[in-house]
C-alpha atoms as a PDB file:
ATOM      1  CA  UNK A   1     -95.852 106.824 159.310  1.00  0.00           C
ATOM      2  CA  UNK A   2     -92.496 107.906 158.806  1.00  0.00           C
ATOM      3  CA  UNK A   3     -90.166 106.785 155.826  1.00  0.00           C
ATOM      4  CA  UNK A   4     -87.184 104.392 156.677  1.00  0.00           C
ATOM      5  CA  UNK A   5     -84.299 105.609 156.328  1.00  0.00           C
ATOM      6  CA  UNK A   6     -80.438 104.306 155.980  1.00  0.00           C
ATOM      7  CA  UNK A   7     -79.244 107.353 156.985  1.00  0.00           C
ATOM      8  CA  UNK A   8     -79.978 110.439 158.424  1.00  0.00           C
ATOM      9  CA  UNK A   9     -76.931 113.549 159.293  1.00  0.00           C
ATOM     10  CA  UNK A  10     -78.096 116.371 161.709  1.00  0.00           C
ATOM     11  CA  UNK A  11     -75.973 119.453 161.762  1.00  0.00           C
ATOM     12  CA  UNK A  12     -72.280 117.156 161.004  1.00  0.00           C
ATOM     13  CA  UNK A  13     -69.096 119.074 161.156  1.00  0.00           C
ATOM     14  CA  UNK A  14     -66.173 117.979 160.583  1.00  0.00           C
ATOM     15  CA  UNK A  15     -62.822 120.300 161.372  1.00  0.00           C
ATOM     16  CA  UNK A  16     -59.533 120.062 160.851  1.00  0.00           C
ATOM     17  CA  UNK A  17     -57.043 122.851 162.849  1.00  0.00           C
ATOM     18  CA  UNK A  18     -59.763 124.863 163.492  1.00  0.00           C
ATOM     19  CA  UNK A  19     -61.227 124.988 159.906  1.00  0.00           C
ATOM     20  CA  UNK A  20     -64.422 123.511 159.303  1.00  0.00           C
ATOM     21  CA  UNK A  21     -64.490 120.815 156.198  1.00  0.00           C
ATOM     22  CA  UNK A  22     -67.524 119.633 156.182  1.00  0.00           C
ATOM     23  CA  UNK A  23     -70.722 121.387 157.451  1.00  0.00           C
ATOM     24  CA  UNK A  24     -73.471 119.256 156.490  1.00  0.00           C
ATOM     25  CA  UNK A  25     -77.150 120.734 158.081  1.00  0.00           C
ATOM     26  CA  UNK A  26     -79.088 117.682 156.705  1.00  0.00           C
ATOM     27  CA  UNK A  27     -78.935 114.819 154.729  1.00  0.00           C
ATOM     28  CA  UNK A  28     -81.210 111.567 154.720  1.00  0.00           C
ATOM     29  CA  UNK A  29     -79.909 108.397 152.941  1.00  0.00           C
ATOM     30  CA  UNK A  30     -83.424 105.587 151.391  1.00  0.00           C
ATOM     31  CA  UNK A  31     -82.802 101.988 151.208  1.00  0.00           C
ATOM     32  CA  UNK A  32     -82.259 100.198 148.357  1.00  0.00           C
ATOM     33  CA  UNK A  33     -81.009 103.826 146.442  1.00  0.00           C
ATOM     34  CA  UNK A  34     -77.549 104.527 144.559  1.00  0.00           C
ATOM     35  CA  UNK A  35     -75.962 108.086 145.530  1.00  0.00           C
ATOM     36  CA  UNK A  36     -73.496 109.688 143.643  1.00  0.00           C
ATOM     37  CA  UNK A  37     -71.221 112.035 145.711  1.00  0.00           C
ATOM     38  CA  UNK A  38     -69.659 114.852 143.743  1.00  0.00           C
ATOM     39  CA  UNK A  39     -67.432 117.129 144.376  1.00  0.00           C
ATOM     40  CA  UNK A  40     -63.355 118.114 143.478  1.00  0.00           C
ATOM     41  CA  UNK A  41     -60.666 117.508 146.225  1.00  0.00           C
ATOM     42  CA  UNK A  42     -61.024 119.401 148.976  1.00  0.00           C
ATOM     43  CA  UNK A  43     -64.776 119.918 148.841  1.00  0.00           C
ATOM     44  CA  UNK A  44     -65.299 117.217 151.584  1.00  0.00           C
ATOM     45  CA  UNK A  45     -66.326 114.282 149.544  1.00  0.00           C
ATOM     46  CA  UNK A  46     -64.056 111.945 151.079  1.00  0.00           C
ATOM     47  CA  UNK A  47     -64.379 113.381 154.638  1.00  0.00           C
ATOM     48  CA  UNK A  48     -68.308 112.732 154.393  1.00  0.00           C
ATOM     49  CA  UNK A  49     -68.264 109.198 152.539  1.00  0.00           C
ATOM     50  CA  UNK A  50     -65.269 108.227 155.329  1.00  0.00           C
ATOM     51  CA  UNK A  51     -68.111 109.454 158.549  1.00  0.00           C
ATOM     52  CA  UNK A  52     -71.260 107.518 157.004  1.00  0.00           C
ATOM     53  CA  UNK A  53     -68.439 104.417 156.440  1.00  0.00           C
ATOM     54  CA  UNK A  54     -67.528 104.708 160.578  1.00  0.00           C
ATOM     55  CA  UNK A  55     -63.854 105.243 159.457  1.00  0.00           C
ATOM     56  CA  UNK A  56     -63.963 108.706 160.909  1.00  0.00           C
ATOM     57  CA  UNK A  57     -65.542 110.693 164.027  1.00  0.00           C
ATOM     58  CA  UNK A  58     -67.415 114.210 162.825  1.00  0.00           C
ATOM     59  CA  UNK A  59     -66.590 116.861 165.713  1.00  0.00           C
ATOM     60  CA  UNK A  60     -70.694 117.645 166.165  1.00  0.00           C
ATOM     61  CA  UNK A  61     -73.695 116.432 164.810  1.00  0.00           C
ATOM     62  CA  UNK A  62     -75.691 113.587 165.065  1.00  0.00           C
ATOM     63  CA  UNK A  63     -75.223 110.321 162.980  1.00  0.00           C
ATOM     64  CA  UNK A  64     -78.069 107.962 162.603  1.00  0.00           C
ATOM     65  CA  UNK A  65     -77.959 104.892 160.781  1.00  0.00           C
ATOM     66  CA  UNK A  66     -80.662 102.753 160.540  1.00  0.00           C
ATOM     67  CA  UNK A  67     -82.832 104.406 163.553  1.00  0.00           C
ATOM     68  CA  UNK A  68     -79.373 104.023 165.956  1.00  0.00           C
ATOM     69  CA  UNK A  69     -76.726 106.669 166.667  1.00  0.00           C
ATOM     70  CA  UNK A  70     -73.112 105.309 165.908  1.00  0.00           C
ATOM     71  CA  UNK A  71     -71.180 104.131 169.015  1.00  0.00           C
ATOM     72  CA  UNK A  72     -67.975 104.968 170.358  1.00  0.00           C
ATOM     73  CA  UNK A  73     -65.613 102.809 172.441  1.00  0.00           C
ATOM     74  CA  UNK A  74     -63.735 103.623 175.574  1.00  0.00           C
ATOM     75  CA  UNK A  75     -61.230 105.192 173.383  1.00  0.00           C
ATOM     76  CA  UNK A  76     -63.470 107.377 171.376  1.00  0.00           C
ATOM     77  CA  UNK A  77     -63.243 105.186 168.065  1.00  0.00           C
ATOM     78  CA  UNK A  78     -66.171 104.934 166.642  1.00  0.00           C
ATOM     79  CA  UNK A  79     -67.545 101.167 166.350  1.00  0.00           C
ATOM     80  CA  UNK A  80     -68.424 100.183 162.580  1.00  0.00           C
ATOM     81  CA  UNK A  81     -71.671  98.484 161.831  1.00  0.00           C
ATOM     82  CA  UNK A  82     -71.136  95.519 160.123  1.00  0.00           C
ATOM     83  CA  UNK A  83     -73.560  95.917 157.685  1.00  0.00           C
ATOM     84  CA  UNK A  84     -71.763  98.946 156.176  1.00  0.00           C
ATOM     85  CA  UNK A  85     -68.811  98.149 153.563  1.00  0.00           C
ATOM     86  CA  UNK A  86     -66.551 100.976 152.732  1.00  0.00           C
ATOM     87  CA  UNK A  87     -64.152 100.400 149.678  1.00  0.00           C
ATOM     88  CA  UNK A  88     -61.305 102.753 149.411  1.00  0.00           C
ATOM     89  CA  UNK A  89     -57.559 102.588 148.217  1.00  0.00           C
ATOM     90  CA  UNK A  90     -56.613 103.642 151.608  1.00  0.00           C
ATOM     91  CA  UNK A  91     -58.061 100.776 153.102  1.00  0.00           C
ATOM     92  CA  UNK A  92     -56.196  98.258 151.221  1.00  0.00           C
ATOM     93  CA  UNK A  93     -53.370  96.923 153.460  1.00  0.00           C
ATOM     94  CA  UNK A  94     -50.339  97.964 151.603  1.00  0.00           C
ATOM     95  CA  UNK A  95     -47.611  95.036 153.466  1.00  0.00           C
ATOM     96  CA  UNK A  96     -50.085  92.211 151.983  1.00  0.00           C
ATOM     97  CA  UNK A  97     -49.439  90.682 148.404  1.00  0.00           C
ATOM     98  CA  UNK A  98     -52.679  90.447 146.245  1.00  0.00           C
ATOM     99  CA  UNK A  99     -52.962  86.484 146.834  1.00  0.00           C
ATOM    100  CA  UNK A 100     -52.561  87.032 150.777  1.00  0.00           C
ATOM    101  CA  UNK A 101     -55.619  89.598 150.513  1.00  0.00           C
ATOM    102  CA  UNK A 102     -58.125  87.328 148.289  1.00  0.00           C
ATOM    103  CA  UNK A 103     -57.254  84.370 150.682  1.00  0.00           C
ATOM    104  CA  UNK A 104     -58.381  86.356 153.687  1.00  0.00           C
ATOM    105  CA  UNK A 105     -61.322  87.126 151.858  1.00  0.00           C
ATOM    106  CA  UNK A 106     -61.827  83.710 150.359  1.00  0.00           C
ATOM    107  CA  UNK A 107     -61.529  84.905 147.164  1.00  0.00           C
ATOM    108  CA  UNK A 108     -59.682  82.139 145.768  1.00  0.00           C
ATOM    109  CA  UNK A 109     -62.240  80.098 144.599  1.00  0.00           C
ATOM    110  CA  UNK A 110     -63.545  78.378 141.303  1.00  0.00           C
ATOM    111  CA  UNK A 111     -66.628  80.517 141.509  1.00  0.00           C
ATOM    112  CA  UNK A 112     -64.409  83.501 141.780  1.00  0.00           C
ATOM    113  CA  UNK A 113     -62.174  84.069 139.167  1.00  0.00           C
ATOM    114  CA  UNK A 114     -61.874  87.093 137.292  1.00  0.00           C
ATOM    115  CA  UNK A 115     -60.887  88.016 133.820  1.00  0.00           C
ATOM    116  CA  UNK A 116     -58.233  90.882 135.015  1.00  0.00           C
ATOM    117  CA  UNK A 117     -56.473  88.008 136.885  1.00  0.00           C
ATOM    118  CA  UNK A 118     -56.021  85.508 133.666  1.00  0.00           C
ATOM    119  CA  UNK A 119     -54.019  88.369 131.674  1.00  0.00           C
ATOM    120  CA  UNK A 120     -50.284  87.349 130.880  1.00  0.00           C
ATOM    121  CA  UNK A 121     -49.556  89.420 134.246  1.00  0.00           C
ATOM    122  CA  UNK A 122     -51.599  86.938 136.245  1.00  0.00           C
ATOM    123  CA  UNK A 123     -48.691  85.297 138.320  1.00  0.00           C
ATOM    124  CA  UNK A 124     -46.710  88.386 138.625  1.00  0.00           C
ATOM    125  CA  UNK A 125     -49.642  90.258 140.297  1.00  0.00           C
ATOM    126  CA  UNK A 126     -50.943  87.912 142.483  1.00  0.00           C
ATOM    127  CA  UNK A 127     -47.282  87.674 143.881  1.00  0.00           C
ATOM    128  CA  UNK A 128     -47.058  91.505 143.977  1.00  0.00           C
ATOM    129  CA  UNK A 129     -47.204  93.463 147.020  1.00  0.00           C
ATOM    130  CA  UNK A 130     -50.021  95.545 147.406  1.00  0.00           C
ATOM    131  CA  UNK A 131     -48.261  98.799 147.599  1.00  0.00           C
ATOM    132  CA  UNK A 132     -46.235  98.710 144.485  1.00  0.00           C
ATOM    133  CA  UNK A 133     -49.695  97.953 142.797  1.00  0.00           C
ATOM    134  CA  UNK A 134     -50.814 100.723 140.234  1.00  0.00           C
ATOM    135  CA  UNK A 135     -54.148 102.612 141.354  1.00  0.00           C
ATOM    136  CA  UNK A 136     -55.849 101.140 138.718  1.00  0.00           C
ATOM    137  CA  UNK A 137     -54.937  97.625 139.953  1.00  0.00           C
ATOM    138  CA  UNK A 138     -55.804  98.614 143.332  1.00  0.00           C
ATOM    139  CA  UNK A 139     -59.435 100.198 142.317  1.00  0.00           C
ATOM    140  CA  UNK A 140     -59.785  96.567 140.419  1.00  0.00           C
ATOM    141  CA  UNK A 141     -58.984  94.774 144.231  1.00  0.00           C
ATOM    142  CA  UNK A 142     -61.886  96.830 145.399  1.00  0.00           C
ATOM    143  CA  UNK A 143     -64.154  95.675 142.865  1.00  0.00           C
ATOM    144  CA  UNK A 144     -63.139  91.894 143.225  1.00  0.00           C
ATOM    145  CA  UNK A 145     -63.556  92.332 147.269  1.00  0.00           C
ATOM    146  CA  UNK A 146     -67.008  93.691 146.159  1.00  0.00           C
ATOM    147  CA  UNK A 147     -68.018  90.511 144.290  1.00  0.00           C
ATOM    148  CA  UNK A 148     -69.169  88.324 147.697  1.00  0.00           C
ATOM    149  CA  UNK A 149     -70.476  90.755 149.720  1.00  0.00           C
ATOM    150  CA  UNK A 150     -73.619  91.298 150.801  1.00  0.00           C
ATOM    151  CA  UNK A 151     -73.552  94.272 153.447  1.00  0.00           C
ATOM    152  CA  UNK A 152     -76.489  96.874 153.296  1.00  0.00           C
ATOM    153  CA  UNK A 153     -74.719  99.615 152.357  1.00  0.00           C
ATOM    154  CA  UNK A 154     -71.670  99.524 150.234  1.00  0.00           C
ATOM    155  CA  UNK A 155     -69.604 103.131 149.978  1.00  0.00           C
ATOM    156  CA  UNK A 156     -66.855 103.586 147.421  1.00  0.00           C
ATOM    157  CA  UNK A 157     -64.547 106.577 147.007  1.00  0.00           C
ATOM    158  CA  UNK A 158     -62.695 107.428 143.982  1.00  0.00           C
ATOM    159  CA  UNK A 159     -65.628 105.448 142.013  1.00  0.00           C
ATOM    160  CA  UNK A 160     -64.452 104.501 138.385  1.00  0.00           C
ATOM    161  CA  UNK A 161     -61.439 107.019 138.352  1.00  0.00           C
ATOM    162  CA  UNK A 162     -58.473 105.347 138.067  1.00  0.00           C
ATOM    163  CA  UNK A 163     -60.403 102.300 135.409  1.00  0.00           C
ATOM    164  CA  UNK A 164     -60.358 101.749 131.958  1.00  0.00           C
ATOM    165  CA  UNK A 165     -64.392 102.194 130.032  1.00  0.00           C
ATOM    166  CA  UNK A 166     -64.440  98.278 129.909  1.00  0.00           C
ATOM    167  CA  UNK A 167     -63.256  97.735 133.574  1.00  0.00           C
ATOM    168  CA  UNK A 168     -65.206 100.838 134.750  1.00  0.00           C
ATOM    169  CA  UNK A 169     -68.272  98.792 133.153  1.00  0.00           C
ATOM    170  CA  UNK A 170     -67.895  95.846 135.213  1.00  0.00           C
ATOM    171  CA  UNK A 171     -67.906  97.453 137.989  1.00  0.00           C
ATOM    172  CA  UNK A 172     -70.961  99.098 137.169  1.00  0.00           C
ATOM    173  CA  UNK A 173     -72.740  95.976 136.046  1.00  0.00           C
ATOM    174  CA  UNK A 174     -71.733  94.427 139.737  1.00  0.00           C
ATOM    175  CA  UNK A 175     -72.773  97.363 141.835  1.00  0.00           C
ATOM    176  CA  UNK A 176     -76.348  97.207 139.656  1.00  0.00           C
ATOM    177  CA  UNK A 177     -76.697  93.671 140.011  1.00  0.00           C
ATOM    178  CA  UNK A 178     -76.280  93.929 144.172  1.00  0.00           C
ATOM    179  CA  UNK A 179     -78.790  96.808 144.151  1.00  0.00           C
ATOM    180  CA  UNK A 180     -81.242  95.079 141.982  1.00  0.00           C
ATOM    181  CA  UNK A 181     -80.959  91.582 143.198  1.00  0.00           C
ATOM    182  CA  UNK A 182     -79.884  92.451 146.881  1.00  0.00           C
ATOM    183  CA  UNK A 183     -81.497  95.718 147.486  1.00  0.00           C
ATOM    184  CA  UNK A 184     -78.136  97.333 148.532  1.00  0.00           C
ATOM    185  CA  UNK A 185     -77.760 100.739 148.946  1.00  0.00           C
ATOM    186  CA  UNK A 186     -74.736 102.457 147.458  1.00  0.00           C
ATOM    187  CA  UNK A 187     -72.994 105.618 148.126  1.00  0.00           C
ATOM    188  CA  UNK A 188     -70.414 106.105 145.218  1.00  0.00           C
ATOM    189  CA  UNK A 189     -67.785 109.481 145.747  1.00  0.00           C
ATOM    190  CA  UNK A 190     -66.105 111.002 141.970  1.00  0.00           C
ATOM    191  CA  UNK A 191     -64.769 113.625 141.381  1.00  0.00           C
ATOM    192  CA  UNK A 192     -66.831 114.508 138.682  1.00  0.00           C
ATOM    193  CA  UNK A 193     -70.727 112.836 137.741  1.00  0.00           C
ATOM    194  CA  UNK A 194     -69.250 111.391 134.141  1.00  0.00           C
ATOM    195  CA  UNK A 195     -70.202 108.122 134.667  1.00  0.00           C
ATOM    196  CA  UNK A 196     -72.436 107.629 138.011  1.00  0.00           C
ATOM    197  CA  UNK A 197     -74.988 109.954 136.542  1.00  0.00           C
ATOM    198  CA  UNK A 198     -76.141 107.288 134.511  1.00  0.00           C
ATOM    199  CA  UNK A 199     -77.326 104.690 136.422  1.00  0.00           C
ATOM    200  CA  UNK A 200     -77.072 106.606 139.912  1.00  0.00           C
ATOM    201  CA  UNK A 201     -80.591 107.650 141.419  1.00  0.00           C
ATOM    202  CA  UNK A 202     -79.732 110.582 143.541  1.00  0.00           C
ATOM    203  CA  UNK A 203     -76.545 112.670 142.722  1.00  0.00           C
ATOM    204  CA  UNK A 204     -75.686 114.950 145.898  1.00  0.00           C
ATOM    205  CA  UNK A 205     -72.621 117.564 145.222  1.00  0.00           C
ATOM    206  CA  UNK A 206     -70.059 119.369 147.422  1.00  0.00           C
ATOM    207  CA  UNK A 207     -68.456 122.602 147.101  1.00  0.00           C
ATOM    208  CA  UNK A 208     -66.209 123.598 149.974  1.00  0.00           C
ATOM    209  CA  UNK A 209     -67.310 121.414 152.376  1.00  0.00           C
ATOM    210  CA  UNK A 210     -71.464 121.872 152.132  1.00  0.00           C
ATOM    211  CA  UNK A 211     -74.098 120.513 150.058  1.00  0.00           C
ATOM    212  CA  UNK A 212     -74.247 122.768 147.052  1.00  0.00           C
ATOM    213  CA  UNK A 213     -77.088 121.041 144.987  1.00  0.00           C
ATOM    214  CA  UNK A 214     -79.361 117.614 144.455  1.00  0.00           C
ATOM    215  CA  UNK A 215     -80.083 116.634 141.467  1.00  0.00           C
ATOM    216  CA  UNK A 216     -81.944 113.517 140.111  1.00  0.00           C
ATOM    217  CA  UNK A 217     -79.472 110.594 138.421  1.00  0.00           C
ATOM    218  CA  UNK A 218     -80.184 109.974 134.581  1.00  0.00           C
ATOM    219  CA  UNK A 219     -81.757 106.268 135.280  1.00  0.00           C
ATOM    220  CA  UNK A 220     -84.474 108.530 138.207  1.00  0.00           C
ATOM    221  CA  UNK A 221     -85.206 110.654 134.627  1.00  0.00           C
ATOM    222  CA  UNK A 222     -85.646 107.143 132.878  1.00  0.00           C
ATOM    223  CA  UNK A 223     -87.697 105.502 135.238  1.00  0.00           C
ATOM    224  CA  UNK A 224     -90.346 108.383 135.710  1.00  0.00           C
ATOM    225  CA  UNK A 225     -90.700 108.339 131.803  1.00  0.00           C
ATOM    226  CA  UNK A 226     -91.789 105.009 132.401  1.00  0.00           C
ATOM    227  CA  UNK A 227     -94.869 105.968 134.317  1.00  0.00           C
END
């Protein structure tokens, strides 16, 4: 019987002006695992985690999630599956202000408050437009968006870079709590394995735009010492 898989990449390019950025032969994805993507700019990290997240078309391959090829509309945009959550700076709608964001994500609420928004700065941020936001406020919007979803598979680029230890720690504590209790999946994209080797399962890393190793996350060590 064959394993289930969340994802599974056959022979993906991607190219830009003729030059290919991402080659990727083969790649499967398990439920219920946390990736780490690796690599510095320019070694198609982002251009991979933005393909599996439906925000961009590869030029060949084949791209299978779940058993079913992504779909493309009339126009050739690929449609998403809603059951994938991608979490990136560039996705944050810069004209919004903070407030006008959490409302359209009902994020408002008494069971939703969060520590970095009761700092003296609380009023002045929530009032701020998104765009004049550090990056580190912005990567701490992604982790609030985070806190009621419940898609299948939640990708995040830039994981942890632009936070502080203690904020970097929450958001490690909520991505661990949705893959324990929920079962999600998580693919997580740094520049560098720092911090996702620790609790990651799988760490995957790119050098010029193919896979250049896998290696097993310190909490896969920790768990077959168990045993």
């Amino acid at each position: 019987m064959a394993k289930r898989l969340v994802y599974e990449l056959k022979k993906i390019k991607k190219d830009y002006n003729n030059t290919t950025v991402l080659n990727v032969k083969h790649l499967q994805c398990h439920p219920g695992t946390i990736y780490g993507i690796i690599g510095p700019i320019g070694s198609g990290k982002t251009t991979l985690l933005k393909i599996l997240g439906g925000k961009l078309k590869p030029t060949t391959g084949e791209l299978i999630f779940d058993g079913e090829e992504f779909k493309s509309n009339w126009r050739g945009k690929i449609i998403p599956f809603e059951d994938i959550w991608y979490g990136s700076l560039e996705e944050l709608d810069d004209k919004k202000t903070v407030s006008q964001l959490f409302e359209d994500n009902s994020l408002l609420g008494e069971n939703n408050k969060d520590s970095y928004f009761h700092s003296k700065d609380h009023n002045r941020l929530l009032s701020e437009q998104i765009k004049n936001l550090s990056q580190g406020e912005k990567s701490w919007l992604i982790k609030c968006l985070l806190k009621n979803k419940d898609p299948r598979v939640v990708i995040l680029d830039d994981y942890g870079i632009y936070l502080d230890r203690k904020r970097e720690l929450e958001l490690q504590k909520t991505i661990l709590k949705m893959n324990k209790v929920l079962g999600t999946t998580l693919i997580l994209g740094s520049n560098d394995d720092r911090n996702i080797r620790k609790f990651a399962s799988v760490l995957i890393y790119f050098d010029r735009g193919h896979i250049s190793k896998i290696r097993p996350g310190t909490s896969h060590k920790k768990s077959r010492r168990k045993k």
